[in-house]
Structure formats: structure tokens, C-alpha cells
Protein backbone atom coordinates (compact mmCIF):
# COMPACT_ATOMS: atom_id res chain seq x y z
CA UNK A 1 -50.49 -2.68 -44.54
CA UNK A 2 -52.96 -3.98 -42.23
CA UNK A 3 -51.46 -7.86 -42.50
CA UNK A 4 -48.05 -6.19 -41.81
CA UNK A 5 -49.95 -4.46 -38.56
CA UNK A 6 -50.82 -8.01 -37.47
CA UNK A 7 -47.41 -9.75 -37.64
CA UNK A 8 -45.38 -6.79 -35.94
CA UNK A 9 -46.69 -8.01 -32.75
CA UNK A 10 -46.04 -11.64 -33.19
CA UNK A 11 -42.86 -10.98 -34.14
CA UNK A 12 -42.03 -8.52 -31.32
CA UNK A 13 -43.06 -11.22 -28.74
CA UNK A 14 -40.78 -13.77 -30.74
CA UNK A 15 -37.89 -11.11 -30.04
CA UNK A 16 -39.22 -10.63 -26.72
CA UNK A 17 -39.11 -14.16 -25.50
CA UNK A 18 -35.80 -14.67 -27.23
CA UNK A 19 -34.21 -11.92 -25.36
CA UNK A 20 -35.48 -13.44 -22.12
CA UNK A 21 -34.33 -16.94 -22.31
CA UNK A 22 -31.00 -15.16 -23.73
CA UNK A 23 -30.99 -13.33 -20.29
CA UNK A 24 -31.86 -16.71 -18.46
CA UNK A 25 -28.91 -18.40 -19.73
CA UNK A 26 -26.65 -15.55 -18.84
CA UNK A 27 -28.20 -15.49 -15.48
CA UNK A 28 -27.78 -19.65 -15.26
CA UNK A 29 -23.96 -19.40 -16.08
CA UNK A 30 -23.34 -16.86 -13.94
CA UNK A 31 -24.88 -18.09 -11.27
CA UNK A 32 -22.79 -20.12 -8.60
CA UNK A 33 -23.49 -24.14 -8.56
CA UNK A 34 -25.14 -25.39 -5.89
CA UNK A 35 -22.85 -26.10 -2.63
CA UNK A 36 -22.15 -29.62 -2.53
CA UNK A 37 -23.60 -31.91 0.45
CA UNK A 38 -21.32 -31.36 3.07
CA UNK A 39 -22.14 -34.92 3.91
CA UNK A 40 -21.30 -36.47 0.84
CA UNK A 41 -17.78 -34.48 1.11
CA UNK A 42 -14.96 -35.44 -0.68
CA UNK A 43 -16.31 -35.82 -4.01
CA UNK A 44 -13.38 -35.16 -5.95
CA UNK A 45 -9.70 -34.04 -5.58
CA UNK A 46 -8.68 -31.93 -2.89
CA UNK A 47 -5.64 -28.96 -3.14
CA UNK A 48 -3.51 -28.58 -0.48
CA UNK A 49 -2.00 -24.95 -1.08
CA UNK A 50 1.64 -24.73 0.58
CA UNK A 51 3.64 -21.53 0.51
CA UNK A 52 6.94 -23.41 0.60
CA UNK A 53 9.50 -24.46 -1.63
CA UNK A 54 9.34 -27.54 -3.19
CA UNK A 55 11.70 -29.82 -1.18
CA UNK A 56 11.67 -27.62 1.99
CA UNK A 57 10.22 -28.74 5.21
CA UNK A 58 6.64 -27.30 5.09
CA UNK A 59 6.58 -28.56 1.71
CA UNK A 60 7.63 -32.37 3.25
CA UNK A 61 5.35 -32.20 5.95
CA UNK A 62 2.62 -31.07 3.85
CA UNK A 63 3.57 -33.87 1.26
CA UNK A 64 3.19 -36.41 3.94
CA UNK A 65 0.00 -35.53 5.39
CA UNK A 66 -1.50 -35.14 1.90
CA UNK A 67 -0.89 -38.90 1.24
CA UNK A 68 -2.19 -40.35 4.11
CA UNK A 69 -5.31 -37.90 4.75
CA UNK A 70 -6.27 -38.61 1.08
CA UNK A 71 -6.24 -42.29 1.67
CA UNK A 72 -8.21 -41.74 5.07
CA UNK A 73 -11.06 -39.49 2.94
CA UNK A 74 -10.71 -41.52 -0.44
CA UNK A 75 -9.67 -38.99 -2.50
CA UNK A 76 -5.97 -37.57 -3.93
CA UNK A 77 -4.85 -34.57 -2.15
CA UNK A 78 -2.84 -32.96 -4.47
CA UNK A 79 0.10 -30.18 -3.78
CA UNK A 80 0.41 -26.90 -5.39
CA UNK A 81 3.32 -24.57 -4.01
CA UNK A 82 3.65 -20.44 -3.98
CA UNK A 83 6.13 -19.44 -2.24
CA UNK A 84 6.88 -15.63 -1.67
CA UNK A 85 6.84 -12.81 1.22
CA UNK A 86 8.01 -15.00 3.59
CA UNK A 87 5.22 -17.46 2.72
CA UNK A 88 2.54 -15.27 2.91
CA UNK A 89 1.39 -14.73 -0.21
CA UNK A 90 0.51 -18.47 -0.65
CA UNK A 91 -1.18 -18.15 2.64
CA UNK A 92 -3.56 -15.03 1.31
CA UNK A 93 -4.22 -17.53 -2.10
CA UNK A 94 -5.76 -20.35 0.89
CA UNK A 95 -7.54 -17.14 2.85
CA UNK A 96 -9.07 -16.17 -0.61
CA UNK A 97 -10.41 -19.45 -1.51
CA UNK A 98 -13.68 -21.13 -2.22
CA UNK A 99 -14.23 -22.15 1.64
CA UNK A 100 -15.83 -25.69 0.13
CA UNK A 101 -12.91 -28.23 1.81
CA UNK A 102 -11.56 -28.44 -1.27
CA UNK A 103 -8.13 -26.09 -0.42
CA UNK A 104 -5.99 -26.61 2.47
CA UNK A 105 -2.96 -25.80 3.59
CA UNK A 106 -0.34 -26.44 6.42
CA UNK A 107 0.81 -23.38 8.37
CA UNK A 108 3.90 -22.82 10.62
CA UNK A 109 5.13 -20.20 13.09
CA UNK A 110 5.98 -17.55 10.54
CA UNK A 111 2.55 -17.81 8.43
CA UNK A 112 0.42 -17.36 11.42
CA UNK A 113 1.40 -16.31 14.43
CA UNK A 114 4.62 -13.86 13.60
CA UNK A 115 3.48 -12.67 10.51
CA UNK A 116 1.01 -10.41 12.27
CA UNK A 117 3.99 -9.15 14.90
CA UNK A 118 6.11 -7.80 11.87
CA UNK A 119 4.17 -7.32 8.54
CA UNK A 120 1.97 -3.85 9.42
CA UNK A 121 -0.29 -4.59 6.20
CA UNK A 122 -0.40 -8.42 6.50
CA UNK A 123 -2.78 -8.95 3.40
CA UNK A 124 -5.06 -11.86 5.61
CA UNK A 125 -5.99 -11.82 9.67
CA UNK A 126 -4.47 -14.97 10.92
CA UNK A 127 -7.53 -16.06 13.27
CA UNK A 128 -10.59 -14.89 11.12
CA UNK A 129 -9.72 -15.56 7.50
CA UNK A 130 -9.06 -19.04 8.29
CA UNK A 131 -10.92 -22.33 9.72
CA UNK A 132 -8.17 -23.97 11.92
CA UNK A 133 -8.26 -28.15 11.18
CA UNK A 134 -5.82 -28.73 14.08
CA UNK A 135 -2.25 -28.75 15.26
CA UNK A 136 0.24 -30.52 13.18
CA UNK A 137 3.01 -30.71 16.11
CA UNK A 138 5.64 -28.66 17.74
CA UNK A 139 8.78 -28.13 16.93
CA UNK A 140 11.90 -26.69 18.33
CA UNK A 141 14.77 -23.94 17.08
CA UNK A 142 18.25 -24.29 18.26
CA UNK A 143 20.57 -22.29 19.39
CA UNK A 144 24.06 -23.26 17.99
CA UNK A 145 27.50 -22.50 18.03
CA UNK A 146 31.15 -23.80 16.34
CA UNK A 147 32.93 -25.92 17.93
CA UNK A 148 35.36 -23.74 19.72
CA UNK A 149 32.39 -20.68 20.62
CA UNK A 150 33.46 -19.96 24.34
CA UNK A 151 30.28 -20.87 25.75
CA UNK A 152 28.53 -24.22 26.20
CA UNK A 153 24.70 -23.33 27.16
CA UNK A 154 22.80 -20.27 27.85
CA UNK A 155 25.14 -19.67 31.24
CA UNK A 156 28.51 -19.21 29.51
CA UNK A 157 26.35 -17.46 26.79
CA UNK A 158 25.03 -14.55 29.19
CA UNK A 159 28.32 -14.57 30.84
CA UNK A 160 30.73 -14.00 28.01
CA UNK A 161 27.69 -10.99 26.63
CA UNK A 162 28.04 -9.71 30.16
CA UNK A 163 31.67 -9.57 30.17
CA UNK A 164 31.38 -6.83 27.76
CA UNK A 165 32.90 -8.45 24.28
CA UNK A 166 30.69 -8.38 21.29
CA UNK A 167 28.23 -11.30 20.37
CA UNK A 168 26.76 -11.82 16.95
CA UNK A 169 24.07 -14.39 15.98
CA UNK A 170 22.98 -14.54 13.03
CA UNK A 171 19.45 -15.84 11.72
CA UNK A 172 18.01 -16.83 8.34
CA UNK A 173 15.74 -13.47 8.06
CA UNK A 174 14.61 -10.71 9.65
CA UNK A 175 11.40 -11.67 11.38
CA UNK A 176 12.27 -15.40 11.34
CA UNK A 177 11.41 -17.59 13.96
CA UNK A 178 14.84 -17.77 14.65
CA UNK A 179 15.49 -13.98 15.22
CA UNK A 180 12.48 -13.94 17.48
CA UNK A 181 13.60 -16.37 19.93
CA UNK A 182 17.28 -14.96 20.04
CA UNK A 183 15.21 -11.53 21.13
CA UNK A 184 13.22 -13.94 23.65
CA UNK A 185 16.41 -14.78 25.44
CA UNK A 186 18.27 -11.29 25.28
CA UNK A 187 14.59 -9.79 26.53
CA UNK A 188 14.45 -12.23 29.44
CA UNK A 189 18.41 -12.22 30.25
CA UNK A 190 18.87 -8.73 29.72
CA UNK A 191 22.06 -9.48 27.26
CA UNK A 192 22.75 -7.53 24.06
CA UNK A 193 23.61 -9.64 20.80
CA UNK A 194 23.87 -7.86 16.98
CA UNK A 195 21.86 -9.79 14.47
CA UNK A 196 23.46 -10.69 11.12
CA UNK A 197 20.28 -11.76 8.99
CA UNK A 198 21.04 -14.81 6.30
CA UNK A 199 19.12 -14.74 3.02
CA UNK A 200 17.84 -18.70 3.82
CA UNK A 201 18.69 -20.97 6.24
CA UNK A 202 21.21 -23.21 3.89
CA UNK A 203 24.01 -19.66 3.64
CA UNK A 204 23.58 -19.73 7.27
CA UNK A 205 24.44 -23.13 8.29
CA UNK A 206 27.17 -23.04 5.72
CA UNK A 207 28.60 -19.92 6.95
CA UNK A 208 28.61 -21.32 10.37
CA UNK A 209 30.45 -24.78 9.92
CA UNK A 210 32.84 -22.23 7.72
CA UNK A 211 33.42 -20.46 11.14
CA UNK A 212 32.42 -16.82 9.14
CA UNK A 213 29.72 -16.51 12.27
CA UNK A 214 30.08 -18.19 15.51
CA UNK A 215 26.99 -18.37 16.99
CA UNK A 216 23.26 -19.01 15.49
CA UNK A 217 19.83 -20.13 15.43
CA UNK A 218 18.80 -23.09 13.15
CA UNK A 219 15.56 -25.19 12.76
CA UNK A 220 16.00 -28.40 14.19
CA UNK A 221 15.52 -30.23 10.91
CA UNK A 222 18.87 -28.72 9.67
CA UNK A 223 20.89 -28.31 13.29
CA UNK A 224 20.30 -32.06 14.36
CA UNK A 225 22.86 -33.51 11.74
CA UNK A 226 25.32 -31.20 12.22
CA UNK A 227 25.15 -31.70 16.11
CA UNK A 228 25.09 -35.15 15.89
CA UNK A 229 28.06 -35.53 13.41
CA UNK A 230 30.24 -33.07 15.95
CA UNK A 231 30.66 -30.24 13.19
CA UNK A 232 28.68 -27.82 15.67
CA UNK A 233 27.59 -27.72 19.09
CA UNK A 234 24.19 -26.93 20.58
CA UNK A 235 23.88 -24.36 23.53
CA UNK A 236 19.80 -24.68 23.77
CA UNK A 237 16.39 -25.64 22.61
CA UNK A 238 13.84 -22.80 22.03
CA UNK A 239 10.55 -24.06 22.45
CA UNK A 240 10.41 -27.69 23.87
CA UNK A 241 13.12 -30.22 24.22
CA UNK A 242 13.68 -32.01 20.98
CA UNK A 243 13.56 -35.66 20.41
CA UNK A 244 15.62 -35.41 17.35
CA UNK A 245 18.48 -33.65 19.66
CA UNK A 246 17.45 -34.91 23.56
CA UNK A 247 20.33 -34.19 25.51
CA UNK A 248 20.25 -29.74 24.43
CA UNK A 249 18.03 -28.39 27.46
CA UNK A 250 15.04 -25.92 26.31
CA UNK A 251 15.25 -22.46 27.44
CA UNK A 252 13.14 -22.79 30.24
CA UNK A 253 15.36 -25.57 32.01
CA UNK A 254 18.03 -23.55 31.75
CA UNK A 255 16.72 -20.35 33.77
CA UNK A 256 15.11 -18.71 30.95
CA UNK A 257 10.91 -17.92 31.34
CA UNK A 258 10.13 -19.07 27.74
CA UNK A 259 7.81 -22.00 27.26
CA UNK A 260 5.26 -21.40 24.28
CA UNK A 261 5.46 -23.79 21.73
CA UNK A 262 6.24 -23.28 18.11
CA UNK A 263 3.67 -25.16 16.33
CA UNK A 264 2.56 -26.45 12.88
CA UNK A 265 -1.05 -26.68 12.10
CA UNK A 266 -3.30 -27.16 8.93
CA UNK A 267 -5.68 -24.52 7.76
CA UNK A 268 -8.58 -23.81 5.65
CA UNK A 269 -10.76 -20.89 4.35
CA UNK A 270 -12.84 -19.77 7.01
CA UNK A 271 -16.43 -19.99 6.96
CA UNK A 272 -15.87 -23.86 6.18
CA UNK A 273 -18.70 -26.41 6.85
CA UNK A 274 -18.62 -28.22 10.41
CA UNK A 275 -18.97 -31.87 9.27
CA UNK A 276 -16.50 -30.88 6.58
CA UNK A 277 -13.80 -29.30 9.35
CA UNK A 278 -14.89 -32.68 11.44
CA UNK A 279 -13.79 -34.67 8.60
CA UNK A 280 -10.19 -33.26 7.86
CA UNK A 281 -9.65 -32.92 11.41
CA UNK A 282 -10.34 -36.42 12.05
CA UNK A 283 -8.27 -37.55 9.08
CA UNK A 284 -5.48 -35.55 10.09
CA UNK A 285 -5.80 -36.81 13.45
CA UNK A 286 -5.69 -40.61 11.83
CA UNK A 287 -2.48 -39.23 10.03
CA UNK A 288 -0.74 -38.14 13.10
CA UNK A 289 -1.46 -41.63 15.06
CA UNK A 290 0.39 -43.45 11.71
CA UNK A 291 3.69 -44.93 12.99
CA UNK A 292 5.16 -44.17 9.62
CA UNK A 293 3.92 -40.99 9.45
CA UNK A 294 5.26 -39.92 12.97
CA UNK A 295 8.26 -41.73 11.80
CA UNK A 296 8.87 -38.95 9.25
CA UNK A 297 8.28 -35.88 11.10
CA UNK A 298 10.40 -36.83 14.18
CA UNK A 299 13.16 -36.82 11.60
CA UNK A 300 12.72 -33.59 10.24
CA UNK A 301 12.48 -32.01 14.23
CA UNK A 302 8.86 -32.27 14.48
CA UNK A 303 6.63 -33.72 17.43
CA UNK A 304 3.57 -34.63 16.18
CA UNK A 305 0.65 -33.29 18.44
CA UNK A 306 -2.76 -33.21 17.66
CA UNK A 307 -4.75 -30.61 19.23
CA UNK A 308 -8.36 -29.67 18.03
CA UNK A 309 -8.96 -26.93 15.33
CA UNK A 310 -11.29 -24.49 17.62
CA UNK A 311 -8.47 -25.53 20.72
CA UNK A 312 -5.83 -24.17 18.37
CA UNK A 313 -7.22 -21.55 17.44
CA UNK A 314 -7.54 -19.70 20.78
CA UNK A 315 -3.62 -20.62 21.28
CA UNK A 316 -3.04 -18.96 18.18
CA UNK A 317 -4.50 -16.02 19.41
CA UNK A 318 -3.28 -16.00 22.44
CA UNK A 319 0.26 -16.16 21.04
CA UNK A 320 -0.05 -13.65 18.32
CA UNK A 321 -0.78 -11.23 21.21
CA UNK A 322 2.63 -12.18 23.05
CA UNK A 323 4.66 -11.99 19.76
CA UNK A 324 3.67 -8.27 18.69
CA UNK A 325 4.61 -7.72 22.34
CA UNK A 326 8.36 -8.85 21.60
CA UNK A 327 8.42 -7.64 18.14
CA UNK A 328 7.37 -4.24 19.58
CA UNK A 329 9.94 -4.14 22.43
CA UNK A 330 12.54 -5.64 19.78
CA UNK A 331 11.81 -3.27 16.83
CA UNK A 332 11.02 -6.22 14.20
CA UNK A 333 9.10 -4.66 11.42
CA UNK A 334 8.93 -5.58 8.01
CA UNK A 335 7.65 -2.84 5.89
């Protein structure tokens, strides 16, 4: 009994000290690793996170900034796409994420600056969930019309509405881009269209060179084509003249207050290191002076236009606040 009395203890600090290296390796495996150097940043693959279809034209843009940011840092930027709600649900995936550099994405009008006019439980804030890299470019929507629509620009648009006959646009969704600057120009002309929403922008263009709606708004990726081959005609730009459709005065030329651009910029997780942000904004910058690059988005409608992430991101804002104003006075609400 008495040599049983002097091993208990022994083995009772055996147990002991096994249960507290157990603990320590729990403790090591759950803890997070160490944050990289942000100075030493990229040392491995980066994600860019798009909440477009594969094939659509965020998902090209964001394929062709991927390639040539990745050979500017030195390492593959590779593309993952989630599409769905309009593309925010991709967008809340970026917000969510690690905020190491290593997930980016490329936002549009819709993800970040109307998303918050329409979408009363928007999942992410627009301005603080994100670190803004820098503008992508601007781009313009058109307003477009058959061939034989009775009116020829925003003029003999306003004066065929005033005359008293019934006008019908239609759009590729409720709270699209498109929708919102159709209620820009009956807001600021004091004309009265009804809205025919199209599930995707393909039914509507289709439907409009069938002649089933006579009048639309298209992004200037899929309206330049159709303008230039003579199947439809363009009444105006919204946004900026295009250089993919020069001749089709912008609102603003043609009488109508509007001159905010509709931009495309690149995102990450907020909270993001500086010399991390410095380094994809300067590699996107790089991207954006490529003569190949700019090549490619001035086909698909785009203008590429750097502006600084923090420069952005008080546009952003600024806009956000003058879109909930027109979605308010419009009724656009996506519940």
C-alpha cells in the first residue's frame, strides 16, 4: 500500500502534463497563423471573387485585369464566379473574407452604388465592408429604339410622351442600371414611360430587334453592334459619351441635368493592409495604362479611368446618396 501511495502522484502529474500539452496543441491549431509581411505580399495565388456569369462582361473585365495584375505582382490571379441576387451575394462572399490581399473582386454600378438604393436588407454596407483599390473606368447605358420608333433623340422622345400616347421601355431588371437612368430622364423631363422589366439583358435586345418593344435601355457592350450594323437606332448616352458609339450625345448635351458617371472599380475586404492596397492599386493602375488591355475594354463599352481607391471611395458615397434619392422618388424597391 504505501509503494502504491508513492506512484499515485507520479502518475497523476504524468496525466497532468499530458492533458496540458493535449490542450496546447488544441490551442496551437486553433489559433490563427501569423499575418503574413505585408511587405513580402504576394506570396502565393491570389482569388479574384466575381459575382458574374462566366462569359458576361464583369466576368471579361475581371478576366482581363486578373492576367495582367498577376504578371505585374508575380503571382496567378485566379477567377472564381457566384453569381446570384443581382450579384450580390458574391459581393457579401468578398465583404466576408480574410482581409489579407488575397480576395478581390471587380464591382460595377449595381454591386455598389444601387444596391443600397433598392435592396432594404443589403447583406454588406457598400463603403465600410470594403477597401476600394481604384476605379476600373466608366461606362455608358444607351437609350435605344427600332428602327422606325418616332423619335430620334431625347427631343422627339419627350415630345411624342408629351403628346399624350403611351411609351414603354423596357429594361433588363427591376433595379438595373438601366431602369434607373430611364427614371433619371422622366424625373428631370417630367415625362411618364411604363417599364416592362426583361429577365437578362440578351431577351431584351432580342425582343427589341423582334420589334415586341420599341424603345429600351441596353449596356453599351451589347447596343454598340446593333447600332453600328443599322438593326437599331440610338436616341442617347446615359452617363458619358461613348467611344464605342461617338456620334449618340449623353444626356446632359442634350438638355438633360445628368452627368454622374457609371463606374467599374475593384474591391477588397476592408480593413486591408496599406502597402498591400498600394500594391494592387498600383498594379491595376499598370493594367489600365496597357494598350492591349485598354484595347479590350473600349470594345466591350468601357473607358478605362484610373482614379485612386480612397478618391473613389468618397464618389461612391457621394453617389449612393443621390441614387436612394431617385429610387425613393421612383418607388424602386426590391424586397
Amino acid at each position: 500500500m504505501a509503494r502504491l501511495a508513492r506512484l499515485l502522484p507520479a502518475r497523476q502529474a504524468i496525466v497532468t502534463l499530458r492533458l496540458v500539452t493535449s490542450s496546447l496543441l488544441i490551442l496551437s491549431a486553433a489559433a490563427p497563423a501569423s499575418a503574413e509581411d505585408p511587405a513580402a505580399y504576394p506570396t502565393h495565388k491570389i482569388k479574384m471573387l466575381l459575382p458574374y456569369a462566366a462569359g458576361g462582361g464583369g466576368d471579361v473585365v475581371g478576366r482581363l485585369l486578373a492576367d495582367r495584375m498577376g504578371k505585374t505582382l508575380g503571382q496567378s490571379i485566379y477567377i472564381e464566379n457566384h453569381t446570384g441576387a443581382a450579384g450580390t451575394l458574391g459581393t457579401q462572399m468578398v465583404a466576408t473574407s480574410p482581409n489579407d490581399g488575397y480576395t478581390i473582386t471587380v464591382g460595377g454600378m449595381t454591386t455598389h452604388v444601387l444596391a443600397p438604393a433598392i435592396y432594404p436588407k443589403l447583406p454588406y454596407d457598400p463603403i465600410k465592408d470594403f477597401t476600394t483599390i481604384g476605379r476600373v473606368g466608366t461606362s455608358a447605358i444607351m437609350l435605344v429604339a427600332t428602327r422606325n420608333f418616332a423619335a430620334n433623340d431625347i427631343k422627339g422622345l419627350v415630345a411624342l410622351a408629351k403628346k399624350g400616347e403611351p411609351v414603354q421601355y423596357g429594361s433588363w431588371g427591376v433595379g438595373s442600371t438601366g431602369q434607373f437612368c430611364a427614371e433619371i430622364l422622366m424625373q428631370q423631363t417630367g415625362i411618364k414611360m411604363d417599364h416592362v422589366p426583361f429577365n437578362g439583358i440578351a431577351k431584351l435586345a432580342g425582343d427589341l430587334l423582334g420589334g415586341h418593344i420599341s424603345l429600351a435601355t441596353l449596356d453599351v457592350a451589347t447596343a454598340t453592334p446593333l447600332v453600328k450594323d443599322g438593326s437599331i437606332k440610338a436616341l442617347a448616352a446615359c452617363g458619358e459619351r461613348s467611344p464605342s458609339l461617338p456620334d449618340v450625345a449623353s444626356y446632359k448635351e442634350q438638355g438633360v441635368p445628368f452627368d454622374r458617371n457609371l463606374s467599374w472599380a475593384m474591391y477588397a475586404p476592408a480593413g486591408l493592409a496599406e502597402p498591400i492596397a498600394k500594391k494592387l492599386s498600383a498594379a491595376l493602375k499598370e493594367a489600365l495604362g496597357d494598350d492591349l488591355v485598354k484595347g479590350k475594354l473600349l470594345a466591350l463599352g468601357i473607358t478605362p479611368q484610373f482614379v485612386p481607391g480612397e478618391e473613389q471611395r468618397d464618389i461612391n458615397a457621394r453617389d449612393i446618396a443621390a441614387w436612394k434619392q431617385v429610387a425613393k422618388d421612383a418607388g424602386i424597391e426590391v424586397k
